[in-house]
C-alpha atoms as a PDB file:
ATOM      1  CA  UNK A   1      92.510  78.419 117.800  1.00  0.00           C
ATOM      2  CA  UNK A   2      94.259  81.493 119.513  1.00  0.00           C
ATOM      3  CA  UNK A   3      91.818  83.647 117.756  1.00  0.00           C
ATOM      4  CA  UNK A   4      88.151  83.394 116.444  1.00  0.00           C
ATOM      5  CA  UNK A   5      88.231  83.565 112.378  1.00  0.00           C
ATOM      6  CA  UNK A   6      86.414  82.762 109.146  1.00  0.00           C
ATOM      7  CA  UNK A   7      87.653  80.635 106.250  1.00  0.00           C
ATOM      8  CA  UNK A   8      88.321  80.930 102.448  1.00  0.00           C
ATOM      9  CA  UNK A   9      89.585  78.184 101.542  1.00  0.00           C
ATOM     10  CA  UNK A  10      91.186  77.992  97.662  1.00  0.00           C
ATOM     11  CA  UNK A  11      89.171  77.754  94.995  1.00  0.00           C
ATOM     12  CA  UNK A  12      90.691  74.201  93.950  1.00  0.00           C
ATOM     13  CA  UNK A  13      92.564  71.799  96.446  1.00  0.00           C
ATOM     14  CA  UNK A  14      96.473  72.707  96.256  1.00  0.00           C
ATOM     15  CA  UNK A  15      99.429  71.703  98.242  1.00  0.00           C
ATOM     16  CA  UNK A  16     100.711  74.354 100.800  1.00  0.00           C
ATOM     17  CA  UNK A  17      98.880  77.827  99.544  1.00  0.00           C
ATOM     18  CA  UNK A  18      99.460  80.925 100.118  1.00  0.00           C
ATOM     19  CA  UNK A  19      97.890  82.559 103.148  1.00  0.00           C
ATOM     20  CA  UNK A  20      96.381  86.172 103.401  1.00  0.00           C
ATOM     21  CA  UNK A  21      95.762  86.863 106.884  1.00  0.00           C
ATOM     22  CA  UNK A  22      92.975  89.782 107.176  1.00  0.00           C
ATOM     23  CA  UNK A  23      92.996  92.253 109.811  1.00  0.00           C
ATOM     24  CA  UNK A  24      89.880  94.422 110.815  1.00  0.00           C
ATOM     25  CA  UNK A  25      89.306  97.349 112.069  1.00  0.00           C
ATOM     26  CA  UNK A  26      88.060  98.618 116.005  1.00  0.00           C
ATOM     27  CA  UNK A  27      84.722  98.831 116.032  1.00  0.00           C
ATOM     28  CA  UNK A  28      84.431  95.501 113.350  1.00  0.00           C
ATOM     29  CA  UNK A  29      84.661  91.370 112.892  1.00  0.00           C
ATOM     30  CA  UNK A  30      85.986  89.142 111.159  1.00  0.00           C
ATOM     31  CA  UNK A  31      82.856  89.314 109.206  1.00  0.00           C
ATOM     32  CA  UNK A  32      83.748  93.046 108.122  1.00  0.00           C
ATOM     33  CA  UNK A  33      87.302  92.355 105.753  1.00  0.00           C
ATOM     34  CA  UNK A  34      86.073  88.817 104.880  1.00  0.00           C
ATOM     35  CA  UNK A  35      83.674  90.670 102.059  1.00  0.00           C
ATOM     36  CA  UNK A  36      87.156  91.420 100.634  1.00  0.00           C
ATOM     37  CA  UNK A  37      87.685  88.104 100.174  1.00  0.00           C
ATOM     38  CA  UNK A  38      86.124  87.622  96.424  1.00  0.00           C
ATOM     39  CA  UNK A  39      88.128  90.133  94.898  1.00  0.00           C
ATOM     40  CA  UNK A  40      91.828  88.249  96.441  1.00  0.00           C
ATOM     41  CA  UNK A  41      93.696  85.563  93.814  1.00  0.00           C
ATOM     42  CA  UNK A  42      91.185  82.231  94.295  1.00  0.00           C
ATOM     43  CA  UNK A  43      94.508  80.385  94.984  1.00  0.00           C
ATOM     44  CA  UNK A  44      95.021  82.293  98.566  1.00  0.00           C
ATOM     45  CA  UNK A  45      94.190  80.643 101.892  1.00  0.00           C
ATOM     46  CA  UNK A  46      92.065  83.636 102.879  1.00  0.00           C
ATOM     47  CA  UNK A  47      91.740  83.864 106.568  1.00  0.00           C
ATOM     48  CA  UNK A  48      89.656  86.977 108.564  1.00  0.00           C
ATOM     49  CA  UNK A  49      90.728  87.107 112.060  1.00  0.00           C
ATOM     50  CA  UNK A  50      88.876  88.870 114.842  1.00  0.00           C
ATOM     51  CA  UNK A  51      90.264  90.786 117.254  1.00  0.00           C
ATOM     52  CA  UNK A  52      90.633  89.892 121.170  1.00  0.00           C
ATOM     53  CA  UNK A  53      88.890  92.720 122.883  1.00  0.00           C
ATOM     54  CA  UNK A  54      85.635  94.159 123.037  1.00  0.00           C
ATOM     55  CA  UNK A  55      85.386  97.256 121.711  1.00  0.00           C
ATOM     56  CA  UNK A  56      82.439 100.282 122.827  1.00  0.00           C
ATOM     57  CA  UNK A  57      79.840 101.057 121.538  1.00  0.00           C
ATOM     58  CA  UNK A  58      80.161  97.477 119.255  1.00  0.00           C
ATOM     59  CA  UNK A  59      82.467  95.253 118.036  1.00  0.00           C
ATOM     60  CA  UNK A  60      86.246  94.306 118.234  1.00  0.00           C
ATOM     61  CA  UNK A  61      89.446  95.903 118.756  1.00  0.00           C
ATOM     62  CA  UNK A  62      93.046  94.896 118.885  1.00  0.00           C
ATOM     63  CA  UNK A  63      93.612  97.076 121.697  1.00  0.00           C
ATOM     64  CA  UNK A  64      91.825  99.542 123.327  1.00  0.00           C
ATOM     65  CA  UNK A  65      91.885 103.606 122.713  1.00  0.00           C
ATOM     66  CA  UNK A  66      91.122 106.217 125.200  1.00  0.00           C
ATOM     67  CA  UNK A  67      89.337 108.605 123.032  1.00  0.00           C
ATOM     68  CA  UNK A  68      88.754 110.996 126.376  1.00  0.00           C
ATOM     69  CA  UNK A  69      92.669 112.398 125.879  1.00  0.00           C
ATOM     70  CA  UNK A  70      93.651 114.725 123.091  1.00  0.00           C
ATOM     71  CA  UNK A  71      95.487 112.880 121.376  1.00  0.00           C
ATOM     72  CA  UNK A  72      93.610 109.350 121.524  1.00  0.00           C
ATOM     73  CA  UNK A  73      95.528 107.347 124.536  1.00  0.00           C
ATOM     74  CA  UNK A  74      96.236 103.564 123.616  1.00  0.00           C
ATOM     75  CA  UNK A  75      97.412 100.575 125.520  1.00  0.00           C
ATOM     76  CA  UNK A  76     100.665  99.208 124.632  1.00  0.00           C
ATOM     77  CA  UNK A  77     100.371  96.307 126.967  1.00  0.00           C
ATOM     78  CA  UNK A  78      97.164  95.239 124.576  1.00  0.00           C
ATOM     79  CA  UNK A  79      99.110  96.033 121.176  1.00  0.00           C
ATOM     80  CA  UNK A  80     101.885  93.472 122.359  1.00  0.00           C
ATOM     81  CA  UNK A  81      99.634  91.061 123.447  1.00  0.00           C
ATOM     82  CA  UNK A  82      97.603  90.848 120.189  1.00  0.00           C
ATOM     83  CA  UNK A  83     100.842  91.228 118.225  1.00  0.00           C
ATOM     84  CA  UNK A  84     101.825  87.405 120.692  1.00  0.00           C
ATOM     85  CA  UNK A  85      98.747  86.207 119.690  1.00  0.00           C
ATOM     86  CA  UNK A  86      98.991  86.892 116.371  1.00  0.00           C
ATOM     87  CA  UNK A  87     101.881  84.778 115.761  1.00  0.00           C
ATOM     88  CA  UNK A  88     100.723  81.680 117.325  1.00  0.00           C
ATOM     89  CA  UNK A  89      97.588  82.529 115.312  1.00  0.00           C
ATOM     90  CA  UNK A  90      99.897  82.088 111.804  1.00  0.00           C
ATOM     91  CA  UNK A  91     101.329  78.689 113.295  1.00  0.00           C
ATOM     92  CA  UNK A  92      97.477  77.344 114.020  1.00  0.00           C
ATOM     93  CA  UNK A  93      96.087  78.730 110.756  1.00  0.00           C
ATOM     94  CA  UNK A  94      99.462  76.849 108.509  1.00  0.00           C
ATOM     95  CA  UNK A  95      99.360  73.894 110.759  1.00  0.00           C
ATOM     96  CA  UNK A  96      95.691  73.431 110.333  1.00  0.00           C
ATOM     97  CA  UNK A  97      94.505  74.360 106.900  1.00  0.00           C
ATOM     98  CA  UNK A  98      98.261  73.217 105.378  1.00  0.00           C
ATOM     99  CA  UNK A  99      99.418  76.896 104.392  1.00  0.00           C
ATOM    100  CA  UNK A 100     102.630  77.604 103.276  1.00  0.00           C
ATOM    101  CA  UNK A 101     104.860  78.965 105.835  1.00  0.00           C
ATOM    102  CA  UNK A 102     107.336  80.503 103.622  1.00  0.00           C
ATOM    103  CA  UNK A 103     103.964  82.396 102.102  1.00  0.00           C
ATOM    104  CA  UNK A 104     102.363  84.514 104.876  1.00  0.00           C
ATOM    105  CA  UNK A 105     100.822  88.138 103.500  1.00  0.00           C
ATOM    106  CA  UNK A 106      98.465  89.980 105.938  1.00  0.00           C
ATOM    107  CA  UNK A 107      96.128  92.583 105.014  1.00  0.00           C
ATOM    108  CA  UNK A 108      94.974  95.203 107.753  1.00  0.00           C
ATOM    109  CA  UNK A 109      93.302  98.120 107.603  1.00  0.00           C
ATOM    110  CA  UNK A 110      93.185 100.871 110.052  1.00  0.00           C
ATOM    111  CA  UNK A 111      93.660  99.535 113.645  1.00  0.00           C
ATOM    112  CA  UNK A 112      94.499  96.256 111.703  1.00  0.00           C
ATOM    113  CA  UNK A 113      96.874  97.771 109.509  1.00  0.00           C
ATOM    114  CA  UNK A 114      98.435  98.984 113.051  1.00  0.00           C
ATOM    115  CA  UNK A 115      98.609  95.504 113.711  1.00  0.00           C
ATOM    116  CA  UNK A 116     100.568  94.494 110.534  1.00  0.00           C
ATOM    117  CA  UNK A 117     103.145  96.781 111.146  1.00  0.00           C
ATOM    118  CA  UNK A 118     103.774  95.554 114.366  1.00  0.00           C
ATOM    119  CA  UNK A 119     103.902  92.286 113.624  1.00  0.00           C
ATOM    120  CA  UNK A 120     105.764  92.297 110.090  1.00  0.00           C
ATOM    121  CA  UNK A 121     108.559  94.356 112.007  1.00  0.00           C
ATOM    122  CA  UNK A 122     108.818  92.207 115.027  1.00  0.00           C
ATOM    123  CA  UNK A 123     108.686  88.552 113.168  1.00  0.00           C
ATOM    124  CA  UNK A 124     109.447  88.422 110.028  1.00  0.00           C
ATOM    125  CA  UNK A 125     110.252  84.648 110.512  1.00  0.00           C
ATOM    126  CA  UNK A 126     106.457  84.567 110.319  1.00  0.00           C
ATOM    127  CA  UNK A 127     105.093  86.853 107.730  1.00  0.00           C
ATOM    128  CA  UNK A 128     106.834  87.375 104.133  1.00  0.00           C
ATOM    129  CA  UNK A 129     104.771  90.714 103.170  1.00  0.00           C
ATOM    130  CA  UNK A 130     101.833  93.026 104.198  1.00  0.00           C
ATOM    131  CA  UNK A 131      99.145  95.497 103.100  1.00  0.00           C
ATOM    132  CA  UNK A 132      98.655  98.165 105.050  1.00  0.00           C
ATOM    133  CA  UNK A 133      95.262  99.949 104.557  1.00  0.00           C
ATOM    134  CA  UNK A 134      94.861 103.467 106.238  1.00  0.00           C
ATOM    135  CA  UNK A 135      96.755 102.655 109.078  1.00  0.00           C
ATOM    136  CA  UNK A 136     100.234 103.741 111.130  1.00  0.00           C
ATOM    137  CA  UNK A 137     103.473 102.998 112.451  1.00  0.00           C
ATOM    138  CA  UNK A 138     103.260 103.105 116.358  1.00  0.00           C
ATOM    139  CA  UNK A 139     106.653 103.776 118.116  1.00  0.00           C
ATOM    140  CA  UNK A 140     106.969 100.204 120.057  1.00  0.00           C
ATOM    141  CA  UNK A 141     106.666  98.538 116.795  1.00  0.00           C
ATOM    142  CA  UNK A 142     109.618 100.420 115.596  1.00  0.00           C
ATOM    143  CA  UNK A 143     111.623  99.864 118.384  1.00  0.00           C
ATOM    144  CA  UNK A 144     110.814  96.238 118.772  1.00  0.00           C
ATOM    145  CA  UNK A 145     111.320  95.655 115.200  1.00  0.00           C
ATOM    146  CA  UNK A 146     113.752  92.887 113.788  1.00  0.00           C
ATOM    147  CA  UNK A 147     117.550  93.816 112.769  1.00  0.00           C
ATOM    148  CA  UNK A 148     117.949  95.171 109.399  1.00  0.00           C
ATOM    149  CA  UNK A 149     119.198  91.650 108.040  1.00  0.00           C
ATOM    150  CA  UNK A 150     116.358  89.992 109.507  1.00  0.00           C
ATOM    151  CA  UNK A 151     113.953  92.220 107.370  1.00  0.00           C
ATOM    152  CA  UNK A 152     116.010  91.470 104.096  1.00  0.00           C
ATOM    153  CA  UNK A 153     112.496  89.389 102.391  1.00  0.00           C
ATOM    154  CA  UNK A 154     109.969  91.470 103.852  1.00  0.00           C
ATOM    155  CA  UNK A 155     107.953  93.012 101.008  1.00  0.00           C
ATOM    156  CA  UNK A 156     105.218  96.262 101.926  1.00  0.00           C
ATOM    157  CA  UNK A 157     102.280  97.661 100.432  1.00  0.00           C
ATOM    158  CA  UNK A 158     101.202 101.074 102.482  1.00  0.00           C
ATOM    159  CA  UNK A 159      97.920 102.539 101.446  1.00  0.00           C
ATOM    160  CA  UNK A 160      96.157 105.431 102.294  1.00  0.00           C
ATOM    161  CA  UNK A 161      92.716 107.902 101.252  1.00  0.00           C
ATOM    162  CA  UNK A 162      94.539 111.827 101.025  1.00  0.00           C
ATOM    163  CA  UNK A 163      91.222 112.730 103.037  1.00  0.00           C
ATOM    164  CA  UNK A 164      91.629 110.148 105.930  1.00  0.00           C
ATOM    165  CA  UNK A 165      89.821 112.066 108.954  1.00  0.00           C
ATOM    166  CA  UNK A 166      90.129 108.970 111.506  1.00  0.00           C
ATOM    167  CA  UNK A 167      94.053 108.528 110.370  1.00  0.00           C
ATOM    168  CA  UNK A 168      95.015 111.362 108.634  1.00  0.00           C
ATOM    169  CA  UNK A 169      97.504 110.463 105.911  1.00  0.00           C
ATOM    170  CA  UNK A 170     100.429 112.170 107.513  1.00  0.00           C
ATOM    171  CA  UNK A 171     100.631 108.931 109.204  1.00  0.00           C
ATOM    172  CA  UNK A 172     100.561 106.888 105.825  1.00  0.00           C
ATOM    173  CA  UNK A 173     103.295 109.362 104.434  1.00  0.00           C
ATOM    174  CA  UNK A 174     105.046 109.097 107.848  1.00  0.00           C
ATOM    175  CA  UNK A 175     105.278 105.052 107.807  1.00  0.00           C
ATOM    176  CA  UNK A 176     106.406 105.503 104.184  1.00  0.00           C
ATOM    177  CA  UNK A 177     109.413 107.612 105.737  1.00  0.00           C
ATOM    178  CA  UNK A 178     110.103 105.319 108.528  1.00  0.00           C
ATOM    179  CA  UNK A 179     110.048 102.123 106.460  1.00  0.00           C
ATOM    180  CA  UNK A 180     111.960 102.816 103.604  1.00  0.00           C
ATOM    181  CA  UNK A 181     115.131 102.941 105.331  1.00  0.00           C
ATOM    182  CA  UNK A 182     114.496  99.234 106.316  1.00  0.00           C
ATOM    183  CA  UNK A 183     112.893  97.932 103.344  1.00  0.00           C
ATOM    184  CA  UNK A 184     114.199 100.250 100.737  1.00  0.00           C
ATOM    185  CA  UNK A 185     112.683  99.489  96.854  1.00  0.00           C
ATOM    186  CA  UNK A 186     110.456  96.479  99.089  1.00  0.00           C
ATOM    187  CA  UNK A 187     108.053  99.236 100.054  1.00  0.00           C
ATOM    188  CA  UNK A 188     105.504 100.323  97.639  1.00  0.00           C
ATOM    189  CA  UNK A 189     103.096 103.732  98.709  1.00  0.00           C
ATOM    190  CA  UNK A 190     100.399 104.491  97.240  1.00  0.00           C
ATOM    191  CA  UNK A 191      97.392 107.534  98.002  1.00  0.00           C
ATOM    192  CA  UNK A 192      94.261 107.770  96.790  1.00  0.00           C
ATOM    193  CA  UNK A 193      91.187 110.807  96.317  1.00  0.00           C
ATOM    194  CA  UNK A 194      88.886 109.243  99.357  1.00  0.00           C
ATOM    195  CA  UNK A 195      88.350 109.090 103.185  1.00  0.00           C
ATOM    196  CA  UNK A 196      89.372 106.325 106.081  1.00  0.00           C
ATOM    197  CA  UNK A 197      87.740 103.260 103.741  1.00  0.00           C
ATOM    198  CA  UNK A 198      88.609 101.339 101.371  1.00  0.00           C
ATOM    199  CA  UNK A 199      88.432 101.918  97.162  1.00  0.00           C
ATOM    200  CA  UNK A 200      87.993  99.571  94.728  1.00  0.00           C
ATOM    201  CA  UNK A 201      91.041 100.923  93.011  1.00  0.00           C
ATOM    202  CA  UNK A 202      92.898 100.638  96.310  1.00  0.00           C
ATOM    203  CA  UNK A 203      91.500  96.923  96.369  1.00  0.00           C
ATOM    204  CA  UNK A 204      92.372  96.172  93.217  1.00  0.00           C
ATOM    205  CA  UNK A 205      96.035  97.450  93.852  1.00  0.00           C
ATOM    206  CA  UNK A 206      96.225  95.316  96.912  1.00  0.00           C
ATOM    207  CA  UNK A 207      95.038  92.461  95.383  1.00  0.00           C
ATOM    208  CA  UNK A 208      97.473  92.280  92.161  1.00  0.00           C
ATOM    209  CA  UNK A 209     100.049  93.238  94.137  1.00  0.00           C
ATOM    210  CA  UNK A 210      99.331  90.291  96.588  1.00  0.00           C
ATOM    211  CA  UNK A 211      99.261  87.922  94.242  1.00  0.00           C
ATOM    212  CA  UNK A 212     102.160  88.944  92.173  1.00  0.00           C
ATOM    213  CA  UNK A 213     104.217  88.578  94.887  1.00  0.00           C
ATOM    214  CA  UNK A 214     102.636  84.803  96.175  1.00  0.00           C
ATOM    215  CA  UNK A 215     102.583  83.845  93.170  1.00  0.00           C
ATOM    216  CA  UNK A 216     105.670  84.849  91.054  1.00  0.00           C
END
């Protein structure tokens, strides 16, 4: 595999599930969203990735942050590169655990939730909706995002705590504005009374909304 990962499989054998592809944080694992797992539909393929570069002090990152500039520097060469290995990640995970292809919903938060932007935009060939927990919209994703037509399926779920002080939620309301010309009535925004974490109201939203989309 592209990437290192843990497993939920579904609760009872079934042809072609859905998949929800989790997406941590810098600083985490794929141990750190995979204690989200319980509370997702037991008929999802759920599927905690880790991310490719070591992060300081600890953990993982999906690229890396200089935190020495004002604002916080990152490395677009990394963001693509994780966004590549992303999507050969989704053809491994279908191709080996039998996923549906057609059924593909990640779930990122913060640095991950970076990460499903960028990827939702730039193949949505790959992925047919995404949550996006305290996270934003960075301007390569935008600009290397599929045409309009392209993005006709894609459904969004952008979350975000009002007192964010890691990603302030101007960014959430800012990805709101950016998407909805794209996405239109497919983008769903939602804010919530706490800090760069998340709720279990804002879990509980993700998770109906997940499956009432996989499993309409």
């Amino acid at each position: 595999m592209t990437l290192e990962s843990l497993v939920r499989a579904p609760a009872a054998p079934s042809t072609r599930p859905p998949l929800v592809l989790l997406l941590h944080g810098v600083g985490a694992d794929e141990t750190d969203l995979f204690a989200l797992a319980p509370a997702l539909d037991p008929r999802f393929l759920v599927v905690s990735a880790r991310g490719p570069y070591l992060a300081q002090p600890m953990g993982y990152a999906w690229y890396a942050i200089d935190w020495a500039t004002t604002p916080p520097r990152i490395d677009p060469a990394e963001v693509e590169a994780s966004r590549e290995a992303l999507s050969e990640f989704v053809r491994e995970v279908c191709d080996a655990h039998g996923a549906d292809p057609n059924r593909v919903w990640l779930f990122g938060f913060s640095q991950g939730a970076v990460m499903s932007f960028a990827l939702a935009l730039a193949r949505p060939d790959l992925v047919r909706g995404f949550v996006a927990h305290s996270g934003r919209v960075l301007p390569q994703s935008l600009s290397r995002a599929a045409p309009p037509s392209a993005l006709s399926s894609l459904d969004a779920l952008v979350l975000h705590g009002r007192s964010d002080d890691v990603v302030p939620v101007e960014r959430g309301r800012e990805a709101r504005d950016l998407l909805s010309p794209l996405l239109g009535g497919r983008l769903t925004y939602r804010e919530y009374a706490i800090g760069h974490g998340i709720s279990p109201e804002s879990l509980g939203d993700a998770a109906a909304w997940l499956a009432a989309r996989a499993f309409a």
